[in-house]
Protein backbone atom coordinates (compact mmCIF):
# COMPACT_ATOMS: atom_id res chain seq x y z
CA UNK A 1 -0.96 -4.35 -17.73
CA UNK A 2 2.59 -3.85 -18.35
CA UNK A 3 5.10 -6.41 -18.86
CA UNK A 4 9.29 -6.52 -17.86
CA UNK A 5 11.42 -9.45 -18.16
CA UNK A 6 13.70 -10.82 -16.19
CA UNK A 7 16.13 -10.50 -18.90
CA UNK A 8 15.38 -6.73 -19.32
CA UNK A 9 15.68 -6.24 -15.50
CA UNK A 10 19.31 -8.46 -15.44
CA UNK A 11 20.64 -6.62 -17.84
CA UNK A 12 20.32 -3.17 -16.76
CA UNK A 13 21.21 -4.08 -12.80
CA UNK A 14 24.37 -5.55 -14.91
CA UNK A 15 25.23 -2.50 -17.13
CA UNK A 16 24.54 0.16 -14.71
CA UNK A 17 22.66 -1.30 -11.84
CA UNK A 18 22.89 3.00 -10.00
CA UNK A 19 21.11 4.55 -13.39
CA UNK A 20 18.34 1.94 -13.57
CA UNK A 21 17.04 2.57 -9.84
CA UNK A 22 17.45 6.58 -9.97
CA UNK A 23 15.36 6.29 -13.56
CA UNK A 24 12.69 4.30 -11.92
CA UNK A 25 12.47 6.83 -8.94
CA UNK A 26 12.32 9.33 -11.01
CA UNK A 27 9.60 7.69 -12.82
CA UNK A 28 7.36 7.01 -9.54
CA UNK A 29 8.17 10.53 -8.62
CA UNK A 30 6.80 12.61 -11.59
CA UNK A 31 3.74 10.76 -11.92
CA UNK A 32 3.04 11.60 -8.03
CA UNK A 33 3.87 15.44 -8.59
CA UNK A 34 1.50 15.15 -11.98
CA UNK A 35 -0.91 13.96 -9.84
CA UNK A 36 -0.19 16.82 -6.35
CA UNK A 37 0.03 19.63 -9.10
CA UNK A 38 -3.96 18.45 -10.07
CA UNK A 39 -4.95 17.89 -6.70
CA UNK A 40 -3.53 21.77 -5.93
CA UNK A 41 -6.11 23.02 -8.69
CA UNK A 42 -9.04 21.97 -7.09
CA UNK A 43 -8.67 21.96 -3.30
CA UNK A 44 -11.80 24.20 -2.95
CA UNK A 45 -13.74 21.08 -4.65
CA UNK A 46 -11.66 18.17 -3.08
CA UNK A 47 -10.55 19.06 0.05
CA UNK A 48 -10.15 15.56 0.72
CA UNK A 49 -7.85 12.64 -0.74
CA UNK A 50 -9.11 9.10 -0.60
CA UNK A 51 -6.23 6.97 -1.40
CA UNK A 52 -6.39 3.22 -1.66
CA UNK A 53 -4.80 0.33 -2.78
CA UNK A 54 -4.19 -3.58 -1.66
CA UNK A 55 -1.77 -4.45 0.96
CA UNK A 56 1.76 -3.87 -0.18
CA UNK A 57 1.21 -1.51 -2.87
CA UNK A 58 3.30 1.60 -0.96
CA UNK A 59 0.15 3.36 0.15
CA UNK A 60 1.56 4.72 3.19
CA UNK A 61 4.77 5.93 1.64
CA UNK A 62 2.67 7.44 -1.40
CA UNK A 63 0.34 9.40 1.01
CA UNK A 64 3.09 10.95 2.55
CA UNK A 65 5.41 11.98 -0.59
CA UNK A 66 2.25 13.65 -2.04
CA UNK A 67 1.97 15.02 1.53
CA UNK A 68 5.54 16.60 1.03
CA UNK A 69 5.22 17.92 -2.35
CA UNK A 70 1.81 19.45 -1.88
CA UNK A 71 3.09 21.15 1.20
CA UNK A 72 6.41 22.33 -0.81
CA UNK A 73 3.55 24.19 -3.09
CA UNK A 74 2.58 26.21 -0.23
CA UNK A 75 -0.59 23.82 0.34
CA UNK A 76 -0.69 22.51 4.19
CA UNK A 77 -1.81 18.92 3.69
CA UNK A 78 -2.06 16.38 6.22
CA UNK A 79 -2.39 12.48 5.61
CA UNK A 80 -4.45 10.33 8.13
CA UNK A 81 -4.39 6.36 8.69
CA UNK A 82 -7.76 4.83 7.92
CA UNK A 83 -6.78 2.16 10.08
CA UNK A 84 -6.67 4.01 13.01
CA UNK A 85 -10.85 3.87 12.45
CA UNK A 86 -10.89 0.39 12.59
CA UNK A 87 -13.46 -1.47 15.66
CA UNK A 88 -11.73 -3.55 18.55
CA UNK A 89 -11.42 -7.12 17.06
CA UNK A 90 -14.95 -8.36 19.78
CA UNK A 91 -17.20 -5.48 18.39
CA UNK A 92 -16.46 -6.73 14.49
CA UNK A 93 -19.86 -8.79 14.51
CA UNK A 94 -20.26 -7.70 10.71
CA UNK A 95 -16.93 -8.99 9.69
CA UNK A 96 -17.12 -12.36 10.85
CA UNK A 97 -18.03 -15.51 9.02
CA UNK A 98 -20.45 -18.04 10.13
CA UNK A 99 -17.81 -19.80 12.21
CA UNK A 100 -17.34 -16.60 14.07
CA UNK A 101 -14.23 -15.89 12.58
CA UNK A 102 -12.77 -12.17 11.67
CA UNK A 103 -12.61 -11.80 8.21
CA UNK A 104 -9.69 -9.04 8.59
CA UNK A 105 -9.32 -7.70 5.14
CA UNK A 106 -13.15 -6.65 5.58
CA UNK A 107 -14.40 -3.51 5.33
CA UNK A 108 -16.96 -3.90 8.23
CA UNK A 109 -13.43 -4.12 10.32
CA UNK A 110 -13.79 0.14 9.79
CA UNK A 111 -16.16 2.04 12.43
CA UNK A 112 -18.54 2.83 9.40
CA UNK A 113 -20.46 5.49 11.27
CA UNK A 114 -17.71 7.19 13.48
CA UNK A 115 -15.13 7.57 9.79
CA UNK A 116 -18.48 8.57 7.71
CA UNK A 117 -19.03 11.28 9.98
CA UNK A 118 -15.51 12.30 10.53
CA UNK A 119 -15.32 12.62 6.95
CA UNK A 120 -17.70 15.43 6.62
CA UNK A 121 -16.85 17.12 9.29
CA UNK A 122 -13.30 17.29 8.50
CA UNK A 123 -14.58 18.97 4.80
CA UNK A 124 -16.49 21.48 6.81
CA UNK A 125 -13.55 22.76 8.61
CA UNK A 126 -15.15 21.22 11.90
CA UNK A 127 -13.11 19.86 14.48
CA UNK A 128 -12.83 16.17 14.80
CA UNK A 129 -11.15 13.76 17.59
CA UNK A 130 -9.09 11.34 15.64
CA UNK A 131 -9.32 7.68 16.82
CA UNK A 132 -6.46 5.24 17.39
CA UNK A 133 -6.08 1.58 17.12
CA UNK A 134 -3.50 -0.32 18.63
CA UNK A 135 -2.61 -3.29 16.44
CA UNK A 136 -0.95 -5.54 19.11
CA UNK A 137 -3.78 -5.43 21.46
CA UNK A 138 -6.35 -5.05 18.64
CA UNK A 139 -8.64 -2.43 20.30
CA UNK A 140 -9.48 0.88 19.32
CA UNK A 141 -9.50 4.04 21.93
CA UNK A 142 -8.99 8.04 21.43
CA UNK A 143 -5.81 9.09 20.31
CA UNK A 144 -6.74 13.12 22.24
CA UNK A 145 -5.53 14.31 19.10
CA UNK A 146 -7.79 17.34 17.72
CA UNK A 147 -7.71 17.81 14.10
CA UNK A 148 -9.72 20.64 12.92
CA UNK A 149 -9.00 21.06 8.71
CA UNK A 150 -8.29 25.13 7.79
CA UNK A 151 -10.13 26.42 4.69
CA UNK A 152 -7.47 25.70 1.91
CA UNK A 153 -6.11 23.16 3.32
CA UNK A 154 -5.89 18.95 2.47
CA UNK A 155 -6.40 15.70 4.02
CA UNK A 156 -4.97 12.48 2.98
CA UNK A 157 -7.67 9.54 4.10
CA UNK A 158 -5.22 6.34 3.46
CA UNK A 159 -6.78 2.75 3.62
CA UNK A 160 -7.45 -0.58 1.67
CA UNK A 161 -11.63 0.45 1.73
CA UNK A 162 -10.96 4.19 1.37
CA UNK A 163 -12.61 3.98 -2.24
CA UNK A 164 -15.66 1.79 -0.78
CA UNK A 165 -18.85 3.90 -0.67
CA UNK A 166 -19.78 1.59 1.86
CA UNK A 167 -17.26 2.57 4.13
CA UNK A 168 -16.69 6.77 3.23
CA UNK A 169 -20.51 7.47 2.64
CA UNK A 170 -21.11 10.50 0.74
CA UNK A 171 -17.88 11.88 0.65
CA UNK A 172 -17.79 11.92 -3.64
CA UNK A 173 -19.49 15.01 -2.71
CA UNK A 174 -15.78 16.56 -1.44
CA UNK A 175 -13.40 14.21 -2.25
CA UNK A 176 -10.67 12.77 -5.03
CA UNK A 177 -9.78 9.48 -5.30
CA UNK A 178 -6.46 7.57 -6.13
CA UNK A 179 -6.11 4.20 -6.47
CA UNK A 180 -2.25 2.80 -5.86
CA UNK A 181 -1.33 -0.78 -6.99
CA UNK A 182 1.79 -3.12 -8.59
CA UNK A 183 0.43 -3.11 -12.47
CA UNK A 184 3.13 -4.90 -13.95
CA UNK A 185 4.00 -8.63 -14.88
CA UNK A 186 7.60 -10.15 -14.44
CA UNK A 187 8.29 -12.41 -17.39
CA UNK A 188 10.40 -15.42 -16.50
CA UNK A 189 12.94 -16.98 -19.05
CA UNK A 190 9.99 -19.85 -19.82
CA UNK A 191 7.24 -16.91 -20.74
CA UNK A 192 5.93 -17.40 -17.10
CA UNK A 193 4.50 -14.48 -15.88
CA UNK A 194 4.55 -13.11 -12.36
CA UNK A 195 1.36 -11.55 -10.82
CA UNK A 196 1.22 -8.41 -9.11
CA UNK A 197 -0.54 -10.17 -6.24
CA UNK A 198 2.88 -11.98 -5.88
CA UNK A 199 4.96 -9.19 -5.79
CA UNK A 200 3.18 -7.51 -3.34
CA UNK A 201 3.13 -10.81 -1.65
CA UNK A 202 7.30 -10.35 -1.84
CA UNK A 203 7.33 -6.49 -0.73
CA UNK A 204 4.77 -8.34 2.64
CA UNK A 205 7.16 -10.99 3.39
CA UNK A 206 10.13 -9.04 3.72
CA UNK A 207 7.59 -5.82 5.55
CA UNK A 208 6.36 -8.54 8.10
CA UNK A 209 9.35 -10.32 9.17
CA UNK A 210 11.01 -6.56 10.47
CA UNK A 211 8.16 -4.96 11.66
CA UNK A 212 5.82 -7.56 12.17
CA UNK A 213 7.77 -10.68 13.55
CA UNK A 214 5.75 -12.55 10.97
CA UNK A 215 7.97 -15.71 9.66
CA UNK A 216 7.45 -16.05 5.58
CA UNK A 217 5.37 -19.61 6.32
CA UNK A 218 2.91 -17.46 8.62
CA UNK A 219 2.98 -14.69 5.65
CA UNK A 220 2.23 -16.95 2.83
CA UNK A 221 -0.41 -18.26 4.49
CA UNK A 222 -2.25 -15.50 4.83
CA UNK A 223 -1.36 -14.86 0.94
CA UNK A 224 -4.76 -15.80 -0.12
CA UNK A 225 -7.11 -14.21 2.22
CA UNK A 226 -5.45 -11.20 1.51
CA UNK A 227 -6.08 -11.46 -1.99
CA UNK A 228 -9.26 -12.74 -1.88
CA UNK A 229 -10.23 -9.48 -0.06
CA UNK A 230 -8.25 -7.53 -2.67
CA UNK A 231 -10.71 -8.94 -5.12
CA UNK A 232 -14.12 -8.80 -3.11
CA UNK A 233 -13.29 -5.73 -1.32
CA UNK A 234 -10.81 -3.06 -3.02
CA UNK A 235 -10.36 -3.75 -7.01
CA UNK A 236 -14.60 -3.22 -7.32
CA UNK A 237 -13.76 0.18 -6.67
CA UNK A 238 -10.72 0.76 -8.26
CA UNK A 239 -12.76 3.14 -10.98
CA UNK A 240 -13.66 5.33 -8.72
CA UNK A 241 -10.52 6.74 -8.31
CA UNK A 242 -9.52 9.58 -10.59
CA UNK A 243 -6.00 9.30 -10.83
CA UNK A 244 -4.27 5.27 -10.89
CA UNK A 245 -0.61 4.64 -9.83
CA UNK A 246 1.72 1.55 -10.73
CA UNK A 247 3.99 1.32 -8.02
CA UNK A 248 6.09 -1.44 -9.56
CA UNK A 249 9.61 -0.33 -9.22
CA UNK A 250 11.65 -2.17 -11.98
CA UNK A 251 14.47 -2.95 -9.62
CA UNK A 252 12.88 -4.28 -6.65
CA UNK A 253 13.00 -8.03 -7.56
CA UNK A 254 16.56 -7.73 -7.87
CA UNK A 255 16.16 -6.14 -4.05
CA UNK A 256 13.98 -9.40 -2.88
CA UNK A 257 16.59 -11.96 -4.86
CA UNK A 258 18.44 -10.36 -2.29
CA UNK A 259 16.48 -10.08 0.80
CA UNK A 260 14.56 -13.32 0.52
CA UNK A 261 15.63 -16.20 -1.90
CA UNK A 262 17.96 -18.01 0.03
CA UNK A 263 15.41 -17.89 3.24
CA UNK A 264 12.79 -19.10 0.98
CA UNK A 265 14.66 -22.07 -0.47
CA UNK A 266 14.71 -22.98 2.99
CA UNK A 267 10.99 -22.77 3.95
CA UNK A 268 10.37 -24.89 0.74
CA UNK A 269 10.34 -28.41 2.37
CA UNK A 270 8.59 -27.49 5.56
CA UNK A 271 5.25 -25.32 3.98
CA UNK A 272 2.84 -27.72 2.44
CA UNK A 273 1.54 -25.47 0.29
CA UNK A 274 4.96 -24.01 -1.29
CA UNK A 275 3.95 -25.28 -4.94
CA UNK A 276 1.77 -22.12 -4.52
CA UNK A 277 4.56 -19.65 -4.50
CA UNK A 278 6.69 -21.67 -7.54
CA UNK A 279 6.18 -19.04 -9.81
CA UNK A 280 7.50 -16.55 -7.37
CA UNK A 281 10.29 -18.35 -6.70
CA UNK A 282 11.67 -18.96 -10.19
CA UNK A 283 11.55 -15.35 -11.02
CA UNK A 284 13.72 -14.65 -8.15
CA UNK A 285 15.99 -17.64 -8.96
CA UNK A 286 16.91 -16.14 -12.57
CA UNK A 287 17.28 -12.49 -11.22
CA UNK A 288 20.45 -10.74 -10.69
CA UNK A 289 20.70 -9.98 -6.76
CA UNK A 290 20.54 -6.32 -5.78
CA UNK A 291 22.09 -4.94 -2.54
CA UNK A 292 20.06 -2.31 -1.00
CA UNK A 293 22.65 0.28 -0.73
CA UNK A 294 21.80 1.64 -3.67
CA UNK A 295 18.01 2.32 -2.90
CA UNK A 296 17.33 6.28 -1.77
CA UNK A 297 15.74 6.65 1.83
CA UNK A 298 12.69 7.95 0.87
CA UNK A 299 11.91 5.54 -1.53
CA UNK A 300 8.54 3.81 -1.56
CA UNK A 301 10.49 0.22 -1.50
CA UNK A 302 12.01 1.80 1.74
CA UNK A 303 8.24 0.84 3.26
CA UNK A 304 9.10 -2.89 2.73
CA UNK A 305 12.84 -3.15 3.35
CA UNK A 306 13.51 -0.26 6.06
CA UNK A 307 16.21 1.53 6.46
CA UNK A 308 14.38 4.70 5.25
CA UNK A 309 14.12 8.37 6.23
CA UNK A 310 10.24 8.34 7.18
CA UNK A 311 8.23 6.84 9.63
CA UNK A 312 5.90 3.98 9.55
């Protein structure tokens, strides 16, 4: 686990605030073509990508840059939404608790069977009708999309349980696995340190309140389910990846100082449970703010902050 302080971060947003978020693009971006040149070498074996990560680690934004660069290499890859597979909220029997309530980070939230068999069939080059779920109603239906895979060509599976066995069956038989995550520690001035968890948790709040009309008391609650099916449903498999990506961008909390701190300060009286988020809150308070002018379009903290060149 790697470790940057808040000192380290002011100082370089201070001394040249433009150099410091090209170098850590840069960074992101040549382990991702390290990892697209590999996957190039063996698309006979693993015609198929299994990507996963927690919420808020840039999964969506990483499928598609590797997406870009493989197909700049003359490879045609295409990158499909795991979540698209997932049941209509009243046929999730398996995912609820004994109250009856959806556990939602769950992997029995996936149509097991339907994605298991998709899976294969998309190795074998045989055509497939790709689902759709619609996340405001929370049902699933056909999309009338038919994707049918070419020989020499790649898929991008992208999901939270996309490294479960549980949920993509047999498919170490055809597929390679990356596993995308935050992997570093912030450092406050006091030696507190700053869980991933809680920076993802940062990258959410901002994510959800533009795209999700979520307010950051409604987010934070949530905080802790979400982690706890991190834990119980996603890091058990991390391993079985092949290839592991930090997606910590050095900048970003400089970005959320920004974006969130002062809205924050505000929800501090009203949530009961804001002692929870203390940690979170001091690293922001001792961090030089960032304006996001400065951030490219395509860049993965683009996902959380908008503004960017792809689509989500």
């Amino acid at each position: 686990m790697k470790i940057l302080s808040v000192e380290e971060i002011n100082e370089r947003i201070k001394f040249d605030a433009k150099a410091f978020v090209e170098e850590r693009e840069k960074l992101y971006m040549e382990d991702i073509e390290k990892i697209a040149v590999s996957l190039n070498r063996h698309t006979s074996d693993n015609p198929v990508i299994l990507l996963s990560g927690p919420s808020g680690s840039g999964k969506t934004t990483t499928s598609m840059r590797i997406e870009q660069i493989l197909d700049r290499m003359g490879v045609e890859t295409h990158a499909i939404a795991m979540d698209d597979y997932f049941l209509t909220c009243d046929k999730n029997e398996m995912a609820k608790d004994a109250d009856g309530v959806i556990d939602y980070e769950s992997p029995y939230r996936v149509d097991i069977e339907l994605l298991s068999d998709h899976l294969m069939k998309i190795a074998n080059c045989e055509a497939v009708e790709l689902p759709c779920f619609n996340f405001a109603t929370q049902t699933s239906g056909k999309s009338g999309r038919i994707f049918k895979r070419k020989p020499g060509e790649l898929v991008i599976m992208e999901g939270i349980h996309a490294l479960n066995p549980l949920v993509t069956g047999k498919s170490a038989e055809f597929a390679c696995g990356i596993y995308i995550s935050v992997r570093t520690r912030i450092e406050a001035s006091d030696g507190t340190l700053l869980h991933p968890s809680k920076i993802r948790l940062m990258r959410r709040l901002n994510r959800d309140r533009i795209h999700r009309a979520r307010s950051f008391a409604e987010s934070m609650a949530r905080y802790k389910s979400v982690e706890n099916g991190a834990s119980k449903y996603i890091l058990p498999f991390k391993n079985n990846a092949k290839f592991q990506i930090d997606s910590f961008m050095g900048y970003e909390p400089a970005v959320f100082k920004t974006l969130l701190y002062e809205e924050l300060l505000g929800v501090k009286d009203g949530y009961a449970g804001f002692d929870n988020f203390a940690d979170m809150v001091k690293v922001l308070s001792e961090t030089e703010p960032l304006g996001t002018e400065l951030i490219p379009d395509s860049s993965l903290i683009r996902e959380f902050i908008g503004g960017g060149s792809m689509t989500y």
